[in-house]
PDB file of N, CA and C in Angstrom:
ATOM      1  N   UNK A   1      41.131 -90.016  37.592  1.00  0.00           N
ATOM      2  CA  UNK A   1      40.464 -88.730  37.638  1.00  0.00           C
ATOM      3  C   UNK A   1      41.530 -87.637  37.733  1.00  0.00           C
ATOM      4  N   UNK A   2      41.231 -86.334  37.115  1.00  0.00           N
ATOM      5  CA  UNK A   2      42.318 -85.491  37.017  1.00  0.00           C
ATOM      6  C   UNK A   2      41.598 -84.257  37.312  1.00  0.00           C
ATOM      7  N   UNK A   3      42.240 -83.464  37.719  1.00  0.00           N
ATOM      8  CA  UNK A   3      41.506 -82.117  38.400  1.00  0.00           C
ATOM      9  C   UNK A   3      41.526 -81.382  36.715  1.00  0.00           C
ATOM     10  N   UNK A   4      40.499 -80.273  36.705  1.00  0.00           N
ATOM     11  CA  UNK A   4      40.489 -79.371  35.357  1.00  0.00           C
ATOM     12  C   UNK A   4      39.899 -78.511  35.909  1.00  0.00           C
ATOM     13  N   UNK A   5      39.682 -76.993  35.078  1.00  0.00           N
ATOM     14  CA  UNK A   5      39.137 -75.907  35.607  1.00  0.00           C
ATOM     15  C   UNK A   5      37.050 -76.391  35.527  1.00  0.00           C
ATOM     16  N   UNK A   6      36.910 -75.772  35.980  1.00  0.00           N
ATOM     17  CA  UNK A   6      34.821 -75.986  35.996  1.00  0.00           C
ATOM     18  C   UNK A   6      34.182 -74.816  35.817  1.00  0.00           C
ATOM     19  N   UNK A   7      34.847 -74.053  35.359  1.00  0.00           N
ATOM     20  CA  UNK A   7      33.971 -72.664  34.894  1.00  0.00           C
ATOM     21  C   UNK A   7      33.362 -72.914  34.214  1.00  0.00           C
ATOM     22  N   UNK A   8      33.571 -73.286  33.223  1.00  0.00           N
ATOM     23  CA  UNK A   8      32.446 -73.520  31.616  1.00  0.00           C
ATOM     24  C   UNK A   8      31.497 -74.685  32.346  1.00  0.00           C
ATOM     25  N   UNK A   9      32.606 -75.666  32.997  1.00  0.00           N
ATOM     26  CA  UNK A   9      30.970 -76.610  33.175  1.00  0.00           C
ATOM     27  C   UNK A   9      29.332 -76.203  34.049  1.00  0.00           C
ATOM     28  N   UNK A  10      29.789 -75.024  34.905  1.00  0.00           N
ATOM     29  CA  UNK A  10      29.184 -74.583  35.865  1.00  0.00           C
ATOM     30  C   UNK A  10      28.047 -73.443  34.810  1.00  0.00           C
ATOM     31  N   UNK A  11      29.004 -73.288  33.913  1.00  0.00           N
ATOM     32  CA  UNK A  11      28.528 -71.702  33.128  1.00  0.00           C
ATOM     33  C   UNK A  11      27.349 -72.840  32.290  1.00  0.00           C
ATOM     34  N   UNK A  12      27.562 -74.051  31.690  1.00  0.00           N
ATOM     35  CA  UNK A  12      27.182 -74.706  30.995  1.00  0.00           C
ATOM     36  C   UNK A  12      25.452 -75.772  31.510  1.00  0.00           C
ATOM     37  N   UNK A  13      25.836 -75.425  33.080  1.00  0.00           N
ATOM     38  CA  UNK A  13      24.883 -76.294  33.792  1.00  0.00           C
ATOM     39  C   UNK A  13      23.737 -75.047  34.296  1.00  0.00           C
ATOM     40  N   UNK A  14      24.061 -73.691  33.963  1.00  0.00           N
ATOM     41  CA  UNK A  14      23.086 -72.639  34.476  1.00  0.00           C
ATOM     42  C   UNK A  14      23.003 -72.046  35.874  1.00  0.00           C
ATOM     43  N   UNK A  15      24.586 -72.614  36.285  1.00  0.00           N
ATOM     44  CA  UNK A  15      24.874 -71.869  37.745  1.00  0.00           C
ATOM     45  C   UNK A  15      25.265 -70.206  38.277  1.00  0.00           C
ATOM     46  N   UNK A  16      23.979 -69.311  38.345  1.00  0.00           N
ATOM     47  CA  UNK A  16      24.293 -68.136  38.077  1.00  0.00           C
ATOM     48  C   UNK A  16      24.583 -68.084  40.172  1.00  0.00           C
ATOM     49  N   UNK A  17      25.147 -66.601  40.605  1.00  0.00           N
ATOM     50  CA  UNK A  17      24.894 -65.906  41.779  1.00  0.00           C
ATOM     51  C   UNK A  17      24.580 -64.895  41.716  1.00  0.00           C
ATOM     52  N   UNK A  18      23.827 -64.644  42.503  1.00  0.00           N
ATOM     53  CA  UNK A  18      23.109 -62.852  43.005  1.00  0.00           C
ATOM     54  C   UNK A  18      24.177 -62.458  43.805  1.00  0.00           C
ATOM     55  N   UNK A  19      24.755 -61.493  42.916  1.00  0.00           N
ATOM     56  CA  UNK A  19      25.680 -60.366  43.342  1.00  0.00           C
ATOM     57  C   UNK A  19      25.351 -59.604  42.877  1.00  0.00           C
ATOM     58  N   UNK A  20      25.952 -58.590  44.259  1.00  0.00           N
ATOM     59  CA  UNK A  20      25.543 -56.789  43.420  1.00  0.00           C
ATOM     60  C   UNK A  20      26.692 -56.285  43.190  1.00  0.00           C
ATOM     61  N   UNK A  21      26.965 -54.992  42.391  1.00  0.00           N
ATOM     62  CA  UNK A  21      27.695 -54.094  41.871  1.00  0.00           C
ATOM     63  C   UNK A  21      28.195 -54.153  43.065  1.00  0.00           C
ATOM     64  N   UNK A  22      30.091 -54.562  42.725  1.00  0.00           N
ATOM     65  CA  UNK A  22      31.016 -54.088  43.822  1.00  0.00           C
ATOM     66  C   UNK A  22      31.279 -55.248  44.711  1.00  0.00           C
ATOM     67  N   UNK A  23      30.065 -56.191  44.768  1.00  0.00           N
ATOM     68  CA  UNK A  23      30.703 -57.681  45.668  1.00  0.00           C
ATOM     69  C   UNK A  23      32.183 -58.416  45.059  1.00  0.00           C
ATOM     70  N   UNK A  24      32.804 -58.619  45.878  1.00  0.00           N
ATOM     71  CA  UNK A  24      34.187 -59.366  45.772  1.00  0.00           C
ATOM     72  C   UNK A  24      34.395 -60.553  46.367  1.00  0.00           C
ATOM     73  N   UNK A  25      33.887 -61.655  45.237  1.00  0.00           N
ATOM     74  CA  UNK A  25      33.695 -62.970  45.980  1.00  0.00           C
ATOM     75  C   UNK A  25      35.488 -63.702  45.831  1.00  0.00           C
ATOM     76  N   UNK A  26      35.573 -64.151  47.314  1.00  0.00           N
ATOM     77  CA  UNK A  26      36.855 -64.335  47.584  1.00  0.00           C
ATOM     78  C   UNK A  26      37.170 -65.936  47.508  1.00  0.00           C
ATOM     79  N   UNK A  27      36.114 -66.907  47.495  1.00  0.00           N
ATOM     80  CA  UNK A  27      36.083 -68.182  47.745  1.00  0.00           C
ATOM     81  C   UNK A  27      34.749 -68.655  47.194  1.00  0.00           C
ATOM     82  N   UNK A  28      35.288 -70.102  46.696  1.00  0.00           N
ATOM     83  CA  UNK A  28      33.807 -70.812  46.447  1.00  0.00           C
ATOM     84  C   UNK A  28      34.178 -72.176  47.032  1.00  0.00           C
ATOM     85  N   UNK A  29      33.025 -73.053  47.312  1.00  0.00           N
ATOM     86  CA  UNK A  29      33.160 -74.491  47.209  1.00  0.00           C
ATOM     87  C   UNK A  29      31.395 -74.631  46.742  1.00  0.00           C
ATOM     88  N   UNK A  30      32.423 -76.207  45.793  1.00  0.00           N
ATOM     89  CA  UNK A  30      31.564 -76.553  44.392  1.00  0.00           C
ATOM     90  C   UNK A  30      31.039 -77.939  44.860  1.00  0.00           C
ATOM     91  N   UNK A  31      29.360 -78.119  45.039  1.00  0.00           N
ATOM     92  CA  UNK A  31      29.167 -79.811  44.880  1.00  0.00           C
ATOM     93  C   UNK A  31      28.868 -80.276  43.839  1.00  0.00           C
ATOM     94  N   UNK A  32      29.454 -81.177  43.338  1.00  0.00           N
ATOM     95  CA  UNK A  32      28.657 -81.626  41.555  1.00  0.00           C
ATOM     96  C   UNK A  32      27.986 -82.932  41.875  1.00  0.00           C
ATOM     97  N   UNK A  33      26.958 -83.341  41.590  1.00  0.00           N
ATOM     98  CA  UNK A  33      26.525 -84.459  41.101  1.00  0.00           C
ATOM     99  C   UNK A  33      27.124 -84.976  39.595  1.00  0.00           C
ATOM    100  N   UNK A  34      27.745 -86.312  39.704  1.00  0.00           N
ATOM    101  CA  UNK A  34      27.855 -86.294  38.585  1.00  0.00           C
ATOM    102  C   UNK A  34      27.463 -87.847  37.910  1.00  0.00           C
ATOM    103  N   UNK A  35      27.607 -88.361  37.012  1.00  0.00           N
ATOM    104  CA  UNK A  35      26.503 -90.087  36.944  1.00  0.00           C
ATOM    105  C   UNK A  35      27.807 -90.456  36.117  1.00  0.00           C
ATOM    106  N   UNK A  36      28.496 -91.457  35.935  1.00  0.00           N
ATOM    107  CA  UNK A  36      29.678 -92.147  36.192  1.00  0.00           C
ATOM    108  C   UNK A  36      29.078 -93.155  34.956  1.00  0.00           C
ATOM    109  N   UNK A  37      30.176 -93.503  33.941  1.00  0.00           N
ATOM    110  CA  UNK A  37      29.615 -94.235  32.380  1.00  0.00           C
ATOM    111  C   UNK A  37      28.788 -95.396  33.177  1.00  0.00           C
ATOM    112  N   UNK A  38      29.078 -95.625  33.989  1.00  0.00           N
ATOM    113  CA  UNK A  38      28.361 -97.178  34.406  1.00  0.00           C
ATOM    114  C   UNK A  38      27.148 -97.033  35.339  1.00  0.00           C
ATOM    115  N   UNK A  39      26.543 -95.657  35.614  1.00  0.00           N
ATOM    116  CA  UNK A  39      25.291 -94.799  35.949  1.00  0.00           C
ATOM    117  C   UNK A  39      25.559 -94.709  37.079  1.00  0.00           C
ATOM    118  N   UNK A  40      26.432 -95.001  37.903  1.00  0.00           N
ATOM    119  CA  UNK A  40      26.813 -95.037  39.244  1.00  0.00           C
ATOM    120  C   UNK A  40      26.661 -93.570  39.587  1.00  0.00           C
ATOM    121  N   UNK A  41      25.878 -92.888  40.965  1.00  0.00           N
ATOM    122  CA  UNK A  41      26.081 -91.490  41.079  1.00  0.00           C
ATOM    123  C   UNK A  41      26.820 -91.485  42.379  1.00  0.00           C
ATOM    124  N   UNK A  42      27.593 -90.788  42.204  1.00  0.00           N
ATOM    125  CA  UNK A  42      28.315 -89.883  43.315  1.00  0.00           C
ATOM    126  C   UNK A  42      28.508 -88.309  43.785  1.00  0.00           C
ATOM    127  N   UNK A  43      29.116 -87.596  44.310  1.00  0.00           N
ATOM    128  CA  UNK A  43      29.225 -86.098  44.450  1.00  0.00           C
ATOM    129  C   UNK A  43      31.003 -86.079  44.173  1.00  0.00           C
ATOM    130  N   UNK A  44      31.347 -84.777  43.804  1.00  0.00           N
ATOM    131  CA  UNK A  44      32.471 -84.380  43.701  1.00  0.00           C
ATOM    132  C   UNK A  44      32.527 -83.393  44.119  1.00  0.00           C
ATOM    133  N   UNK A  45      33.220 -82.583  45.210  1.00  0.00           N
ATOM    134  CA  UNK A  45      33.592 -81.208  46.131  1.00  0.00           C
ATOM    135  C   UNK A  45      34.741 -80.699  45.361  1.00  0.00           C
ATOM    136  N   UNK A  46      34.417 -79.455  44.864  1.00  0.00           N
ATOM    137  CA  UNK A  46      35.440 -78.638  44.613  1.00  0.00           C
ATOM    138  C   UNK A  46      35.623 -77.470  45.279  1.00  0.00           C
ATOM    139  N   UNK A  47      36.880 -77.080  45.356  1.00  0.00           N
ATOM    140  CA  UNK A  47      36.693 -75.828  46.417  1.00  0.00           C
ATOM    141  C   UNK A  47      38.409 -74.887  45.428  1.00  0.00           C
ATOM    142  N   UNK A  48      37.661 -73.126  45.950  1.00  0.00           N
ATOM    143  CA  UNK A  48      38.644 -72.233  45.119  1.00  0.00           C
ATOM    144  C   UNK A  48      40.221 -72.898  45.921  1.00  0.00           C
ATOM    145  N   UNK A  49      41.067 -72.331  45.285  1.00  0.00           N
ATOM    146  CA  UNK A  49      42.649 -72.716  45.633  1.00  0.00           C
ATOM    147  C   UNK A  49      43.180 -71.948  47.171  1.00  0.00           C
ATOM    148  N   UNK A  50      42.268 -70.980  47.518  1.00  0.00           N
ATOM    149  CA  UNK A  50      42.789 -70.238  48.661  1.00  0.00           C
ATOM    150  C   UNK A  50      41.713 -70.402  50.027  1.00  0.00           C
ATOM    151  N   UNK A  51      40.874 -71.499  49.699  1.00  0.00           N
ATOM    152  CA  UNK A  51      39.787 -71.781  50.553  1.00  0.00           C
ATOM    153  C   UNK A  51      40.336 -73.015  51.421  1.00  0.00           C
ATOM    154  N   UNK A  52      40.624 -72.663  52.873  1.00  0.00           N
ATOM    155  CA  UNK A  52      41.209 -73.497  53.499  1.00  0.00           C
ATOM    156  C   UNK A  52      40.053 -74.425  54.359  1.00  0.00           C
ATOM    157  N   UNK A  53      40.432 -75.849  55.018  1.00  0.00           N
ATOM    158  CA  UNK A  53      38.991 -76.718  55.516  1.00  0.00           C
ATOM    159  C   UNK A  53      38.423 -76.026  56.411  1.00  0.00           C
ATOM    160  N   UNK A  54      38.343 -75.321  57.711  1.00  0.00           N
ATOM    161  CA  UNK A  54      37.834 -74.691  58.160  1.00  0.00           C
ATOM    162  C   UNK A  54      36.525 -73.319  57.945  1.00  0.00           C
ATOM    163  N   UNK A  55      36.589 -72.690  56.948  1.00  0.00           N
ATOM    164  CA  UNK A  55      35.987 -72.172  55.859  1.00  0.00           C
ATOM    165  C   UNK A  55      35.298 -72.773  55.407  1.00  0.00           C
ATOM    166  N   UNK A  56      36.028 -73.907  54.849  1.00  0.00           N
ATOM    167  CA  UNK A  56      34.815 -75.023  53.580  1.00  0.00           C
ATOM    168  C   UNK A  56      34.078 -75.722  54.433  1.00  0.00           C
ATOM    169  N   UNK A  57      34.339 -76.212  55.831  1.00  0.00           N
ATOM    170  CA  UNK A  57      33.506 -76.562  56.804  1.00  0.00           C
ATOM    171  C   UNK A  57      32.218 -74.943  57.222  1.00  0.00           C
ATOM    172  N   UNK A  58      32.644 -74.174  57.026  1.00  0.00           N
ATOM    173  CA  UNK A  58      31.905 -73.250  57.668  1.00  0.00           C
ATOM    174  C   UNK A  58      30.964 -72.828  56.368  1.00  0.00           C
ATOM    175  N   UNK A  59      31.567 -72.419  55.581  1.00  0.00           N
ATOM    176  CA  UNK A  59      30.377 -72.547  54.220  1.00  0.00           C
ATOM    177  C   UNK A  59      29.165 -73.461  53.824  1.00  0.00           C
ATOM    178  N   UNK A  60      29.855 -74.742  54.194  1.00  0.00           N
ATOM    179  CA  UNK A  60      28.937 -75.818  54.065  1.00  0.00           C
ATOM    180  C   UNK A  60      27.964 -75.588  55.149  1.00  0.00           C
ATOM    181  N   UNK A  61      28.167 -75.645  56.408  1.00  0.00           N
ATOM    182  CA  UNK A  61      27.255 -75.507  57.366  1.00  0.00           C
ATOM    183  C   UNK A  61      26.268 -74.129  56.939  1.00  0.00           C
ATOM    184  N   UNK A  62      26.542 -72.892  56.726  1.00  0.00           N
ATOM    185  CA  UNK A  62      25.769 -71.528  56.055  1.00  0.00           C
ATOM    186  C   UNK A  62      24.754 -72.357  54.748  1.00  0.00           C
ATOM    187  N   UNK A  63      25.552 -72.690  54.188  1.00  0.00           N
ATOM    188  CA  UNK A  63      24.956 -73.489  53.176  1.00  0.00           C
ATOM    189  C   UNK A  63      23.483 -74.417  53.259  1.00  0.00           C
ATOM    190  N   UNK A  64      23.608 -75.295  54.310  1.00  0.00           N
ATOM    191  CA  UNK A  64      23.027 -76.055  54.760  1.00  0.00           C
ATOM    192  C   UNK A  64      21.564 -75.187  55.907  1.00  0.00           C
ATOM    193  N   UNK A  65      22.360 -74.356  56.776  1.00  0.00           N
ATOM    194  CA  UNK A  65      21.305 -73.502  57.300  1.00  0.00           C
ATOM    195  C   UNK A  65      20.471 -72.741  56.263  1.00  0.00           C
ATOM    196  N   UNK A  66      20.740 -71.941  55.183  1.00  0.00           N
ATOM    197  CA  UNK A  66      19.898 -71.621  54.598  1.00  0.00           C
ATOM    198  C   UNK A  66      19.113 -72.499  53.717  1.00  0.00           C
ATOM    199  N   UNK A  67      19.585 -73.459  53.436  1.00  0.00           N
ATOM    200  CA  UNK A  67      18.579 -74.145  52.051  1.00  0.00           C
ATOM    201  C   UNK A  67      17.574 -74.790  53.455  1.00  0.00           C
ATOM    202  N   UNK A  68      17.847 -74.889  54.333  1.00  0.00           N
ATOM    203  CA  UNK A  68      16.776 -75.474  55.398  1.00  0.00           C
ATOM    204  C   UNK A  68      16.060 -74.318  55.959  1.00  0.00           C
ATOM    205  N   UNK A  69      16.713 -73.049  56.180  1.00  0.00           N
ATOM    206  CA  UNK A  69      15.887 -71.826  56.700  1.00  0.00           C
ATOM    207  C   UNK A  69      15.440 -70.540  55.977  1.00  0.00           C
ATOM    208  N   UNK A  70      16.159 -70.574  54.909  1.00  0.00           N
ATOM    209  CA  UNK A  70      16.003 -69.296  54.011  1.00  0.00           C
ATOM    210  C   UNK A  70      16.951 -68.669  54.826  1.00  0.00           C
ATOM    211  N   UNK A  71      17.320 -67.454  53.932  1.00  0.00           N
ATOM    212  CA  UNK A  71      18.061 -66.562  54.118  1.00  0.00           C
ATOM    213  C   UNK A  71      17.448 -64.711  54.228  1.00  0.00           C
ATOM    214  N   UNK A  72      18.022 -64.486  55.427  1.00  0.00           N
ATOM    215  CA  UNK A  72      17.548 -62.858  55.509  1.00  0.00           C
ATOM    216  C   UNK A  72      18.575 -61.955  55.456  1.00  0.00           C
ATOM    217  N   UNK A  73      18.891 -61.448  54.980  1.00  0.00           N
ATOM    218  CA  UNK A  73      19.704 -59.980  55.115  1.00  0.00           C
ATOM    219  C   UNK A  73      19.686 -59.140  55.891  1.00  0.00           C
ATOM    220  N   UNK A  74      20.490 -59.340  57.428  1.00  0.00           N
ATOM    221  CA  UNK A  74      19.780 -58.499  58.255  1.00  0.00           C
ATOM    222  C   UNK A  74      19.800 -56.710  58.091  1.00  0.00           C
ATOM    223  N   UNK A  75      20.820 -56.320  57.097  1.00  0.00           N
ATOM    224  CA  UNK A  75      21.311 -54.977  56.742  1.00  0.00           C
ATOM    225  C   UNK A  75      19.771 -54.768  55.775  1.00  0.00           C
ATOM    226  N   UNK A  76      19.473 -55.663  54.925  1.00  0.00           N
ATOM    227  CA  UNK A  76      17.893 -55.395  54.242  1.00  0.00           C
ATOM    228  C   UNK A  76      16.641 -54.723  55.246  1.00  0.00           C
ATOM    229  N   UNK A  77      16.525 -55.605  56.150  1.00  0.00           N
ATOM    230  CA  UNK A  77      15.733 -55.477  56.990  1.00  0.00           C
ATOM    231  C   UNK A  77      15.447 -54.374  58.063  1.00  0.00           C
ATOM    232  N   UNK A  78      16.571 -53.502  58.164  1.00  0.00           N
ATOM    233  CA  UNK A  78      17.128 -52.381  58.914  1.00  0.00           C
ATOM    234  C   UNK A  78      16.396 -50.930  58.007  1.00  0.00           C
ATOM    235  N   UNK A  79      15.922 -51.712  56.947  1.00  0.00           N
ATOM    236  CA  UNK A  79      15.612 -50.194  55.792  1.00  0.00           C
ATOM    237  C   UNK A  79      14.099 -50.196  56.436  1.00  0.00           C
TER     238      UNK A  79
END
């Protein structure tokens, strides 16, 4: 296995984000499902080059709280 860029594959799989005018996203981490010639499935973690484990631990956990709680904006909610 060899590392390669995943933009196109991500662009290719219909992975958009809701950003607004002016957000400056500084970091990502990537889970792929992916099915292996012999149908075997596994996950593959990718994460940006300046995203250190602590972070990618803390993303994941945000991550995990919202797909289980939804997400609120508390600056939304203030209007």
């Amino acid at each position: 296995m060899t590392d390669q860029p995943i933009g196109q594959l991500l662009d290719s799989l219909g992975v958009t984000a809701d950003l607004d005018d002016g957000d400056l996203p500084v970091d990502a981490l990537v889970l792929i499902k992916i099915v292996k010639a012999d149908g075997v499935v596994s996950f593959v973690k990718a994460t940006s080059e300046s995203l250190d484990w602590i972070t990618s631990l803390g993303m994941l956990s945000a991550a995990l709280h919202i797909e289980n709680n939804g997400y609120a904006n508390i600056a939304d909610e203030d209007d």
